[in-house]
Protein backbone atom coordinates (compact mmCIF):
# COMPACT_ATOMS: atom_id res chain seq x y z
CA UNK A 1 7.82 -42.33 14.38
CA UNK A 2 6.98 -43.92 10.95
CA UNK A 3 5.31 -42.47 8.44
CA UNK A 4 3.28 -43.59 5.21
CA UNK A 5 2.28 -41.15 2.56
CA UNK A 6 -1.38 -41.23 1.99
CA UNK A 7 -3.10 -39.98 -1.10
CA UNK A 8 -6.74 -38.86 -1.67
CA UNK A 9 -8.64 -40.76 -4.16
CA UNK A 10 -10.53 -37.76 -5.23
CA UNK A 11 -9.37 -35.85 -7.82
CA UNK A 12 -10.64 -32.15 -8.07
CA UNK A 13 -11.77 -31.32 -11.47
CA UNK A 14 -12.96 -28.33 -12.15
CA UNK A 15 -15.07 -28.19 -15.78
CA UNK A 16 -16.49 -24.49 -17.39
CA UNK A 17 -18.70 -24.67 -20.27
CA UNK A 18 -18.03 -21.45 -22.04
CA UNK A 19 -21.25 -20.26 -23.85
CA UNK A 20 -19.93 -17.94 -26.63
CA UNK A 21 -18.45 -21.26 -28.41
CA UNK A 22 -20.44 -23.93 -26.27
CA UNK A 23 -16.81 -25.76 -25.95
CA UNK A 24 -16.41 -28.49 -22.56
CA UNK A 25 -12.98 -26.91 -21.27
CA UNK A 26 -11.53 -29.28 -18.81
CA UNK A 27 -8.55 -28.31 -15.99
CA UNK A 28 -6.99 -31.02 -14.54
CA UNK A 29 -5.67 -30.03 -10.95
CA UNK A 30 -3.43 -31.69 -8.32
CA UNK A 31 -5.68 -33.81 -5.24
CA UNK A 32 -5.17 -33.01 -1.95
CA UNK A 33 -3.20 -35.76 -0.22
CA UNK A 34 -1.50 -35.98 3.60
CA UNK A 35 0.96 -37.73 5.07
CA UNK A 36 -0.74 -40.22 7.31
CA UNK A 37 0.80 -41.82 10.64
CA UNK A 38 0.20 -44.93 10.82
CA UNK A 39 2.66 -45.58 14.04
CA UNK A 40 2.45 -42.98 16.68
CA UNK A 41 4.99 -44.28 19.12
CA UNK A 42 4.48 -45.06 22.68
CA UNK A 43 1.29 -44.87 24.73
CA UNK A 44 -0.38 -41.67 25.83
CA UNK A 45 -1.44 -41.39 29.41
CA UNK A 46 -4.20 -39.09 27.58
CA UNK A 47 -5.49 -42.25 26.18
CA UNK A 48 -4.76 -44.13 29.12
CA UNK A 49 -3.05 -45.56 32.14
CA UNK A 50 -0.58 -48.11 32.55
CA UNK A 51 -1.17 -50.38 35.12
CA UNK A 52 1.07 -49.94 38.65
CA UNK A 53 2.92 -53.18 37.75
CA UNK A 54 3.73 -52.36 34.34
CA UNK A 55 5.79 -49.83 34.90
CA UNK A 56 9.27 -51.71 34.74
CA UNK A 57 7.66 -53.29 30.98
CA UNK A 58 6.96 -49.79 30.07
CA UNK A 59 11.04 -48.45 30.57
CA UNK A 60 11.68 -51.72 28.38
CA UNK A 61 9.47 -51.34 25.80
CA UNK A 62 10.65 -47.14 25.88
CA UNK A 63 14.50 -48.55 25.68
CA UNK A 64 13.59 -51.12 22.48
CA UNK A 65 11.34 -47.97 20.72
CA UNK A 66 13.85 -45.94 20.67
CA UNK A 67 15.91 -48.15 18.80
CA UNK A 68 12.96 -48.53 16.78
CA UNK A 69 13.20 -52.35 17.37
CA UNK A 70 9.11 -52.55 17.30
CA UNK A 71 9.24 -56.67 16.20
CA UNK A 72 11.28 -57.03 19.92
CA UNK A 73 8.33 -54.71 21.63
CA UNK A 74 5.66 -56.96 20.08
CA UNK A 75 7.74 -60.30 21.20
CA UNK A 76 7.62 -58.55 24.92
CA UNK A 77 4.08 -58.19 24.55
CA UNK A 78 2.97 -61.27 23.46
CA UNK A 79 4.55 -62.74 26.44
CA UNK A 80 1.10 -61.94 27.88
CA UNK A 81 -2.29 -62.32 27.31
CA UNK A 82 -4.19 -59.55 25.91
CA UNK A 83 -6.63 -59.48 28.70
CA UNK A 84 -3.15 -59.53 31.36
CA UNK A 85 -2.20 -55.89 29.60
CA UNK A 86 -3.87 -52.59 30.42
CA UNK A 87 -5.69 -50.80 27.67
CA UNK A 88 -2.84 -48.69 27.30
CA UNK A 89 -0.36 -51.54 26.72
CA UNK A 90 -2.80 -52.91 24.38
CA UNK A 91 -3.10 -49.88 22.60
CA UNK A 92 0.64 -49.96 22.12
CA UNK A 93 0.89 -53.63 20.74
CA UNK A 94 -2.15 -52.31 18.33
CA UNK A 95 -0.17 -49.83 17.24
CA UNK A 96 3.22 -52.23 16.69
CA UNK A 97 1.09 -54.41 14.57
CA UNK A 98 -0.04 -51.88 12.57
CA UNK A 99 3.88 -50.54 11.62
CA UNK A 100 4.34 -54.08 11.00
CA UNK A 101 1.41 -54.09 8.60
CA UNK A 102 -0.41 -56.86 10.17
CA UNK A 103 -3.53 -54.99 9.94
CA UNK A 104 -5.89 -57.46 10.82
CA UNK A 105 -4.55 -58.53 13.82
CA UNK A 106 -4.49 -54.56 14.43
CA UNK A 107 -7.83 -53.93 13.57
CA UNK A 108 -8.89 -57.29 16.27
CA UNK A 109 -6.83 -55.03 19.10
CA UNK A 110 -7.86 -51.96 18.78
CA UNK A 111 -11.54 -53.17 18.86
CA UNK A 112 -10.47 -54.84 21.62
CA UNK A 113 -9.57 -52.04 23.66
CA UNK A 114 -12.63 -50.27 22.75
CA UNK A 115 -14.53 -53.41 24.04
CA UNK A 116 -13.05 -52.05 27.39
CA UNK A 117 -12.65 -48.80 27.33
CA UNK A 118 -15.68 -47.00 24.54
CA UNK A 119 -14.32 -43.51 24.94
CA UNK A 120 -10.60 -43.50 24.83
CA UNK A 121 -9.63 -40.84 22.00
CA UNK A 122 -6.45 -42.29 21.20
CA UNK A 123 -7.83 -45.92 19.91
CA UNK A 124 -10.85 -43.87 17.95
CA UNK A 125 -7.98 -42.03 15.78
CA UNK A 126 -5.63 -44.70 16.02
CA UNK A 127 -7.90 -47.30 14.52
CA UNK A 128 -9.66 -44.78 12.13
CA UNK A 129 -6.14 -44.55 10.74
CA UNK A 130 -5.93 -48.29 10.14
CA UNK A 131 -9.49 -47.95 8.39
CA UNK A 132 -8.05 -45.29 5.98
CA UNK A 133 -5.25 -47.95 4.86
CA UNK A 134 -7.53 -50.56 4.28
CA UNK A 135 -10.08 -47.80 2.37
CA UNK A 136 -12.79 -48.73 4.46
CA UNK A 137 -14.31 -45.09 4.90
CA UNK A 138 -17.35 -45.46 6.47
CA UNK A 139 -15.60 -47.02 9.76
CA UNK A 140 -12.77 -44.76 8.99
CA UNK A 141 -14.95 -41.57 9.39
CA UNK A 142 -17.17 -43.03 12.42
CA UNK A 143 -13.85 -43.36 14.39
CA UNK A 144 -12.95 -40.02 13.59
CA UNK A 145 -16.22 -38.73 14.11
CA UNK A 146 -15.72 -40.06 17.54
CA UNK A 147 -12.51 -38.87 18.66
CA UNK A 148 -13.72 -35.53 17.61
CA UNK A 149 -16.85 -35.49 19.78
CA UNK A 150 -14.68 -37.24 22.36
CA UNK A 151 -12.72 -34.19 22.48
CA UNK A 152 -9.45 -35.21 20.56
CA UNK A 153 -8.80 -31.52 18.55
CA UNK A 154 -5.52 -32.95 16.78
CA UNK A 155 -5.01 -31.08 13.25
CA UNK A 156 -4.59 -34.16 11.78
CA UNK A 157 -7.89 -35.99 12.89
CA UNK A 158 -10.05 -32.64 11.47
CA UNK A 159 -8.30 -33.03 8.04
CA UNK A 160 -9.05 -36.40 7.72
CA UNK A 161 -12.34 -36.27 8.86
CA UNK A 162 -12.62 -33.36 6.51
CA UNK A 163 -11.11 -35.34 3.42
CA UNK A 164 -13.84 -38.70 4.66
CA UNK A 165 -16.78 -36.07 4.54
CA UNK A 166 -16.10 -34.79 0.96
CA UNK A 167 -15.14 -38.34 -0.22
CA UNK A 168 -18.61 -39.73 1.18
CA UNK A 169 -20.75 -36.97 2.47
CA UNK A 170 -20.38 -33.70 -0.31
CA UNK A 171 -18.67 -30.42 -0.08
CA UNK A 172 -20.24 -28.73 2.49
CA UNK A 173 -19.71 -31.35 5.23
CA UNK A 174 -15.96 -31.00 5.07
CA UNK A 175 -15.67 -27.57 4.85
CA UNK A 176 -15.59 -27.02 8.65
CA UNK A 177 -13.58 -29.30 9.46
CA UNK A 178 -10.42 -28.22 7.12
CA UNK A 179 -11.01 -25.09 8.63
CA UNK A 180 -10.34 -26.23 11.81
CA UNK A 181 -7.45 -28.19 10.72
CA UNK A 182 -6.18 -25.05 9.26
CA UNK A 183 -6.77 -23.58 12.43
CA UNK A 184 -4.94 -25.53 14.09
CA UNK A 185 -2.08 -25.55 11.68
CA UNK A 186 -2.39 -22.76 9.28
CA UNK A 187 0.95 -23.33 7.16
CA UNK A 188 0.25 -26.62 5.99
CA UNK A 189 -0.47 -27.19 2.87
CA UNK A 190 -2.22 -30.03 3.02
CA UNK A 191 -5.39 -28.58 4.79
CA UNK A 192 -5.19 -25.55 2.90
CA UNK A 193 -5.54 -28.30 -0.84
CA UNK A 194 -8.90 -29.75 1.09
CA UNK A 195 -10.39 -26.72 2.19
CA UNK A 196 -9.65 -25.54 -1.29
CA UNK A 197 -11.35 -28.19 -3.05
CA UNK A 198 -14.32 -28.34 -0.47
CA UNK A 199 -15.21 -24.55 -0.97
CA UNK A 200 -14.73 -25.65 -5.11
CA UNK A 201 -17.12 -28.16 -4.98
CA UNK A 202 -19.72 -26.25 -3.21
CA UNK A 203 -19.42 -23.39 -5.92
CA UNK A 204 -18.81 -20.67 -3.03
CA UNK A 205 -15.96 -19.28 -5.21
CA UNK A 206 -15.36 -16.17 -3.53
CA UNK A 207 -14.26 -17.87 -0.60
CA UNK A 208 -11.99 -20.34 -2.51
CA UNK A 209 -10.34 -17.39 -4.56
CA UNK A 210 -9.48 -15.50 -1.79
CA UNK A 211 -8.14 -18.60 -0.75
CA UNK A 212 -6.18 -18.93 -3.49
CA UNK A 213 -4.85 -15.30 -3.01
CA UNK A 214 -3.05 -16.37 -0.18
CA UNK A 215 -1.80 -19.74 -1.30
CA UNK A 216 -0.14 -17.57 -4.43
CA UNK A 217 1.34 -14.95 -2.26
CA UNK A 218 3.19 -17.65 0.14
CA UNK A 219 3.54 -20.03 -3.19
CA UNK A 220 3.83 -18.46 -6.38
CA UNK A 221 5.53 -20.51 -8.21
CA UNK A 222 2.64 -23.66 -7.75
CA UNK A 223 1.61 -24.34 -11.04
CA UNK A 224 -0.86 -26.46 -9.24
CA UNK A 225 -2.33 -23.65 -7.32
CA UNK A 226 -2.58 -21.07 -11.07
CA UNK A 227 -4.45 -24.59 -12.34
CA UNK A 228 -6.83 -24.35 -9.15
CA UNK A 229 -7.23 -20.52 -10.87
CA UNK A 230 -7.94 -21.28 -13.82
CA UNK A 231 -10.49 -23.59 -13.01
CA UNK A 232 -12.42 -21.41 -11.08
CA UNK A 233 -12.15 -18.80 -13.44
CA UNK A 234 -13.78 -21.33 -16.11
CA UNK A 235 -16.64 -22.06 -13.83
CA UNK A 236 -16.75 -18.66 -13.82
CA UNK A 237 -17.03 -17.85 -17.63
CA UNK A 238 -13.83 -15.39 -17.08
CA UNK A 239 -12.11 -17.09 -20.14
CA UNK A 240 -9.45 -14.84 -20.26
CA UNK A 241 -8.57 -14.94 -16.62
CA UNK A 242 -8.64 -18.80 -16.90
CA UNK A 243 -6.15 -18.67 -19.90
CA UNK A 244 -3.40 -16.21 -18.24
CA UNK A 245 -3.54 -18.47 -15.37
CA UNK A 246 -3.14 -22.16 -17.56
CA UNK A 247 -0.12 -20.41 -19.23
CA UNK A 248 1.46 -19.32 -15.88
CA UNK A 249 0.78 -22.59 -14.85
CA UNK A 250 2.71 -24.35 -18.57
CA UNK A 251 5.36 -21.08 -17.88
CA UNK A 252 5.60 -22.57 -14.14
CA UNK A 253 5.84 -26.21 -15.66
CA UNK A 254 2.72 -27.93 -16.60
CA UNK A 255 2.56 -30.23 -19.00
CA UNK A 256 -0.55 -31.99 -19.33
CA UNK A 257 -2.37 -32.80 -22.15
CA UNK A 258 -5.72 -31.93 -21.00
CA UNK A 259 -4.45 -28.62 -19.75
CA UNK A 260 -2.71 -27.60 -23.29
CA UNK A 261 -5.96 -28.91 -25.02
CA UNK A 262 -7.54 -26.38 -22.94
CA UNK A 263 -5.21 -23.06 -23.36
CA UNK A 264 -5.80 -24.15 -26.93
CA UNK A 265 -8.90 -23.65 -27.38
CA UNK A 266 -9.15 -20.70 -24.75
CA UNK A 267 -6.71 -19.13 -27.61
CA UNK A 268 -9.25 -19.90 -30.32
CA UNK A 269 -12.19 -19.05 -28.60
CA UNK A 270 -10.19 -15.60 -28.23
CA UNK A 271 -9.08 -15.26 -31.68
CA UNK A 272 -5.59 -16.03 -30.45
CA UNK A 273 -4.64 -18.05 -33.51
CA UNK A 274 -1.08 -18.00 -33.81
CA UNK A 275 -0.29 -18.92 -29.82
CA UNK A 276 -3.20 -21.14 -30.45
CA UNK A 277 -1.42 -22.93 -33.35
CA UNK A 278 2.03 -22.61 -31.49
CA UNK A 279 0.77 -24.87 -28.83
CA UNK A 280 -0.69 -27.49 -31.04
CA UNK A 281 2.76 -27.81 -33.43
CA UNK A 282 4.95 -28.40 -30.11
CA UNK A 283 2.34 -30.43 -28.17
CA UNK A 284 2.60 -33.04 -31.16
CA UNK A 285 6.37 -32.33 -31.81
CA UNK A 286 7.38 -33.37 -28.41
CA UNK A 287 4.13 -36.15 -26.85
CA UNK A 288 3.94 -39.05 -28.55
CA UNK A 289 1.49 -39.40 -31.22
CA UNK A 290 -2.15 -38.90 -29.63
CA UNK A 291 -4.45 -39.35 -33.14
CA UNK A 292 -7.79 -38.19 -30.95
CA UNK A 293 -5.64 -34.99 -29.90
CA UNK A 294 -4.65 -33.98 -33.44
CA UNK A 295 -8.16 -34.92 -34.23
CA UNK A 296 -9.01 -31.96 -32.85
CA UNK A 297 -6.33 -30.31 -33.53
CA UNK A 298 -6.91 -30.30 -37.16
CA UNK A 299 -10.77 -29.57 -36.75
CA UNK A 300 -10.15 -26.45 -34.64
CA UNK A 301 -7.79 -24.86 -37.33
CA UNK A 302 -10.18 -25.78 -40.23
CA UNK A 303 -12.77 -24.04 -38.11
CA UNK A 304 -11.04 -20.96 -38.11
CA UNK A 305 -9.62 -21.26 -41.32
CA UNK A 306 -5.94 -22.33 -40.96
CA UNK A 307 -5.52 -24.39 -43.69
CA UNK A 308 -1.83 -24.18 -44.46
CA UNK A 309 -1.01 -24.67 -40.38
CA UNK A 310 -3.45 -27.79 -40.76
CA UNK A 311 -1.57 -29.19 -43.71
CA UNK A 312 1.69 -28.53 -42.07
CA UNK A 313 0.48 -30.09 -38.92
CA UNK A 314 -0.39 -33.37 -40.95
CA UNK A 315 3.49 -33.74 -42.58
CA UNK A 316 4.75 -33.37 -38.81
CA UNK A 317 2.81 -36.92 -38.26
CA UNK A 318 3.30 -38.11 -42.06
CA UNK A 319 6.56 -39.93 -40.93
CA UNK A 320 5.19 -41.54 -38.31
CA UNK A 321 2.30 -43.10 -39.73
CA UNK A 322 3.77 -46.65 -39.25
CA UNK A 323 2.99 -46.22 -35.75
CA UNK A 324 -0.67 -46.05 -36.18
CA UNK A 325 -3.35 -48.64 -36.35
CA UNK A 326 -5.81 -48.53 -39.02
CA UNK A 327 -8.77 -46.44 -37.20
CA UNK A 328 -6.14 -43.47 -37.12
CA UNK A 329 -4.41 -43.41 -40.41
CA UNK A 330 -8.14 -43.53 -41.89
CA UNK A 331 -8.30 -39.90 -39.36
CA UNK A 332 -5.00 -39.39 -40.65
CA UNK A 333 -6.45 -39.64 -44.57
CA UNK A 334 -10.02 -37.77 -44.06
CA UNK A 335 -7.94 -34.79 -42.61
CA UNK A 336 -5.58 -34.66 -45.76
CA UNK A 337 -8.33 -35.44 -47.89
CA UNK A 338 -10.35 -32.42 -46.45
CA UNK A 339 -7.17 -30.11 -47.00
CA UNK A 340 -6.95 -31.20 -50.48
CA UNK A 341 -10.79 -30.07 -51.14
CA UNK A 342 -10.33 -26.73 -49.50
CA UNK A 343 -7.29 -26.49 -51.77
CA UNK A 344 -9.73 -27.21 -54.98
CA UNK A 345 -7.32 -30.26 -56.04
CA UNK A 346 -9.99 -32.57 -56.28
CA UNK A 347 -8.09 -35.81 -57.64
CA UNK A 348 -5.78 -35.99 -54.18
CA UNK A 349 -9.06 -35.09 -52.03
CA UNK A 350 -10.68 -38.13 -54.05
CA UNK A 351 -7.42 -40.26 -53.55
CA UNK A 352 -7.00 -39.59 -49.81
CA UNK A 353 -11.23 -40.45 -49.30
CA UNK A 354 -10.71 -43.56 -50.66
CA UNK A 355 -7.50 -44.37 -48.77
CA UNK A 356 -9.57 -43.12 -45.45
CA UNK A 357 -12.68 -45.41 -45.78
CA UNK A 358 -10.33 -48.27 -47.30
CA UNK A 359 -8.53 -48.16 -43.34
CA UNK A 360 -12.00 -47.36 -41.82
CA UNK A 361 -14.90 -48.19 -43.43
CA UNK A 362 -17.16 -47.45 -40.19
CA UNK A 363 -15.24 -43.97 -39.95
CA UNK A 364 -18.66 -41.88 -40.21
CA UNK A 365 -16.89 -38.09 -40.56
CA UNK A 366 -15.05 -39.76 -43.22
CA UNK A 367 -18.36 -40.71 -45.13
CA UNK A 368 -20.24 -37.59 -44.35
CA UNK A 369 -17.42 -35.21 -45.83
CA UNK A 370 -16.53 -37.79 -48.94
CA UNK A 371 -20.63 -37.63 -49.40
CA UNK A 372 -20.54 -34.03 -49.78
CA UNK A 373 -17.06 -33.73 -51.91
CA UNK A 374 -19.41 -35.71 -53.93
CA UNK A 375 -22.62 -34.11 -54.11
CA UNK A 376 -20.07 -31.13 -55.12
CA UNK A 377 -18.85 -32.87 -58.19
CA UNK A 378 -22.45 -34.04 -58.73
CA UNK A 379 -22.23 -37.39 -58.27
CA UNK A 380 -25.17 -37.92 -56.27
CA UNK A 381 -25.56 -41.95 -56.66
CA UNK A 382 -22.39 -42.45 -55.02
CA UNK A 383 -23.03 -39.95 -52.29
CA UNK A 384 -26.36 -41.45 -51.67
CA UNK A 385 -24.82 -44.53 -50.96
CA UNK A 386 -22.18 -43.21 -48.50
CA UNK A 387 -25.01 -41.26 -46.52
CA UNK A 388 -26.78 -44.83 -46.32
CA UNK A 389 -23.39 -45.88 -44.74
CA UNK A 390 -23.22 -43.36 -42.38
CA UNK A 391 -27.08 -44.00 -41.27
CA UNK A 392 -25.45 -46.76 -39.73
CA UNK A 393 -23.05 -45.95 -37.96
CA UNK A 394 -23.63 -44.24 -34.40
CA UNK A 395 -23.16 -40.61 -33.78
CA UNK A 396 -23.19 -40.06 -37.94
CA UNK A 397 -27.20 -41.06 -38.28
CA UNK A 398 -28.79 -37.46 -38.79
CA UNK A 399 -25.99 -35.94 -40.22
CA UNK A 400 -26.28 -38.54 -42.61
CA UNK A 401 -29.78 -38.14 -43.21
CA UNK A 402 -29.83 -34.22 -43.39
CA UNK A 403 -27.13 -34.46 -45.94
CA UNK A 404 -29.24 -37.23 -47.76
CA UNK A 405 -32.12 -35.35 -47.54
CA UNK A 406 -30.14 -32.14 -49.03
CA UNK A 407 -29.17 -34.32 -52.01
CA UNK A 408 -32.90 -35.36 -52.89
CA UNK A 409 -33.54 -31.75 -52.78
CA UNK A 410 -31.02 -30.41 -55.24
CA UNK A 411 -32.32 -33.82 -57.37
CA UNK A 412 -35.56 -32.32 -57.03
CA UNK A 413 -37.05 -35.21 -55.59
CA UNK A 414 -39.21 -33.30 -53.24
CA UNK A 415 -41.57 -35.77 -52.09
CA UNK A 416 -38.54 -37.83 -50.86
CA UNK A 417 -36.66 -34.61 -49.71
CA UNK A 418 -40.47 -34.02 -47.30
CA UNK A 419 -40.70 -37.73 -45.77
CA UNK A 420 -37.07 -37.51 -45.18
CA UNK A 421 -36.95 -34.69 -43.31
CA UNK A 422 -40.45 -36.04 -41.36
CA UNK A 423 -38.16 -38.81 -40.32
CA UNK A 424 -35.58 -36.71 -38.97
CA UNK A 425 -38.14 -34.83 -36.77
CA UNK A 426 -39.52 -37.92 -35.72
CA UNK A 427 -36.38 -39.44 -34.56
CA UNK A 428 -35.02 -35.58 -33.45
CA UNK A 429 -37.75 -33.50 -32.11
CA UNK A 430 -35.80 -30.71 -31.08
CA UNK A 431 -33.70 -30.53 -34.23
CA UNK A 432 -33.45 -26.57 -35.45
CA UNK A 433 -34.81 -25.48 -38.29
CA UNK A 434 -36.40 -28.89 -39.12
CA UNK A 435 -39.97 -27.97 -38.51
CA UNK A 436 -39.88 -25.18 -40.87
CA UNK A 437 -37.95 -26.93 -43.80
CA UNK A 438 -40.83 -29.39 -43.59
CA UNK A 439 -43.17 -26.48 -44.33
CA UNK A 440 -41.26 -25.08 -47.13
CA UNK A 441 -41.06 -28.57 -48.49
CA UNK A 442 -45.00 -28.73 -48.00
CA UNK A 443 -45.67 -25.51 -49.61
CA UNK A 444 -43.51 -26.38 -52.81
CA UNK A 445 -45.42 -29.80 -53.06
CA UNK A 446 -48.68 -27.98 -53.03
CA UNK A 447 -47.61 -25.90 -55.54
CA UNK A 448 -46.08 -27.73 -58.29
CA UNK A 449 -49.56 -29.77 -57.58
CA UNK A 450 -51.37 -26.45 -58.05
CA UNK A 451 -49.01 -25.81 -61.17
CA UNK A 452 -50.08 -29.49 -62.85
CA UNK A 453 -53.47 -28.98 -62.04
């Protein structure tokens, strides 16, 4: 019997928002897959009958399978005309063509024989098969679909109808029908992935946990199963449930980025700094350099105030600056530029802006925090002329004109500071706190009026 491993396109991802730090947390977890026949051997007189006269063929054709010789069996057939061959010899040459990956002339056959014969189970699966090869799904599923109804109650036919359903249909359609496949064959693995990811999908979570209970006792050392955990657990909000189970899954193996990112900032959110930190230093000592990854990197640890880590995080990456392009070493300078503020040395902070927006002039975080190091030193032309840069530039715009807008207020430039700030809540209606620094400005309008008057 041959065999060709077939992998589901769909990739489970499980994403929790959790609310105490409003942080996306993102698992990445294994797809279901199943190994897919795509030759099933000889005929089945389930499927149907050879003809009387066929018999002698039939001991021929047994004597050249066996030596898996399928290009002679399909020679020996062709010696006929399709219409000369029962449906069960032309089921067999279907299936020879398809091992031989001439899946068109497959596809022609099998239709053929269901010209004949509409409700023979074996051509329904068989060609449903050859429809999941060529990723046509919709003709894929219908065949299945068939079978099923037609009474076929193979294991392998209720997973794949199963895995069709959730590809085209949703969740809830393929639920029952990995169940029965699990039924039928309640060790393998593969059924027990799809029904996992089914009951996921449809957010009945009890179901898929106790599930995964049993998974874990016959397979505890999955990491993919402890990343199917933690998942849950984040749709869940249990943050700490979903963190044990990422670091059983990195203790068990895991190394992907995505999944790190995530234990590290399940550490923060938790006020586990140090592990937190830990993770960061050897995901950059041993990945190759991922700028967007110590991106965050560096603006989780300012968040919480890790300064020195940051700085010592930057002179991991210091020698390999060569290997960046200009977009990240202007990252690369805003980050050490922001260090050297927090550190009061306001010369290198200066130096290392400059060097940032010389790499990256478009870099808007770069211009925001350079506008403020400036409005600190009091320099508010030049800051007013980086927030005009950043107006520009997308995802920087009301930053840029908050901070503007902050600048005109410590000038006491009120009136500017008021249609500013309109501006703002015209273009951001459900900006916070807006509305009622419009007021304020308002009210101290009216009375320095009041005051002149």
């Amino acid at each position: 019997m041959a065999w060709i491993k077939w992998c589901f396109l769909g990739v489970f991802t499980a994403i929790g928002t959790v609310e105490a730090s409003n942080i996306q947390l993102e698992i990445n977890v294994d797809n279901p897959n199943f190994v897919l026949p795509v030759f099933a051997g000889p005929y089945s007189d389930r499927a149907a009958s050879i003809a009387p006269e066929e018999y002698e063929m039939a001991d021929a054709l047994r004597e050249l399978l066996d030596k898996k010789d399928k290009a002679a069996v399909l020679v020996k057939l062709n010696e006929f005309y399709d219409l000369e061959l029962s449906a069960a010899m032309l089921i067999l040459k279907a299936q020879v063509l398809f091992s031989l990956e001439m899946l068109d002339q497959a596809e022609d056959t099998f239709l053929a024989v269901l010209a004949r014969k509409p409700q023979l189970i074996r051509a329904h699966s068989d060609i449903g098969q050859l429809y999941l090869v060529k990723e046509d799904y919709v003709k894929a599923r219908k065949h299945f679909a068939k079978a099923i109804s037609l009474g076929s109650n193979e294991a392998i036919i209720h997973g794949q109808l199963g895995y069709l359903n959730l590809t085209l249909h949703g969740a809830f359609s393929a639920i029952a029908q990995y169940q029965q496949a699990m039924a039928l064959e309640p060790e393998n693995i593969q059924w027990q992935q799809g029904l996992l990811a089914s009951l996921s999908q449809a957010e009945m979570y009890e179901s898929a946990q106790a599930l995964l209970k049993e998974m874990l006792n016959a397979r505890p050392n999955d990491s993919a199963l402890w990343l199917n955990k933690a998942a849950i657990a984040l749709q869940l909000s249990n943050s700490l449930e979903a963190l044990a189970s990422i670091e059983m899954a990195m203790l068990l193996g895991d190394t992907a980025p995505k999944n790190i990112r995530t234990a590290t900032q399940l550490h923060l959110q938790l006020g586990s700094y140090d592990r937190a930190y830990a993770l960061m230093k050897d995901s950059v000592d041993r990945s190759k350099i991922d700028i967007a990854t110590v991106n965050q990197y560096l603006t989780w640890l300012g968040q919480v105030g890790y300064w020195s880590e940051a700085a010592e995080l930057l002179n991991e990456l210091e020698g390999r600056l060569k290997a960046l392009d200009s977009h990240d070493k202007s990252i690369f300078y805003m980050h050490r530029a922001r260090i050297e503020t927090i550190q009061s040395r306001s010369k290198e902070a200066k130096v290392f802006f400059e060097q940032s927006l010389v790499f990256d002039p478009t870099n808007g975080e770069a211009l925001l925090l350079y506008a403020k190091y400036l409005i600190d030193s009091e320099d508010y032309v030049r800051a007013e002329l980086l927030y005009s840069r950043a107006e520009g530039i997308e995802g920087s715009e009301k930053r840029a004109m908050l901070g503007r807008a902050q600048l005109y207020l410590l000038s006491k430039e009120y009136e500017s500071t008021l249609g500013l700030l309109r501006n703002v809540l015209t273009l951001y209606p459900d900006s916070p706190g807006v509305r009622d620094n419009i007021e304020i400005m308002e009210n101290i309008i009216r009375a320095n009026k009041s005051i002149k008057i």
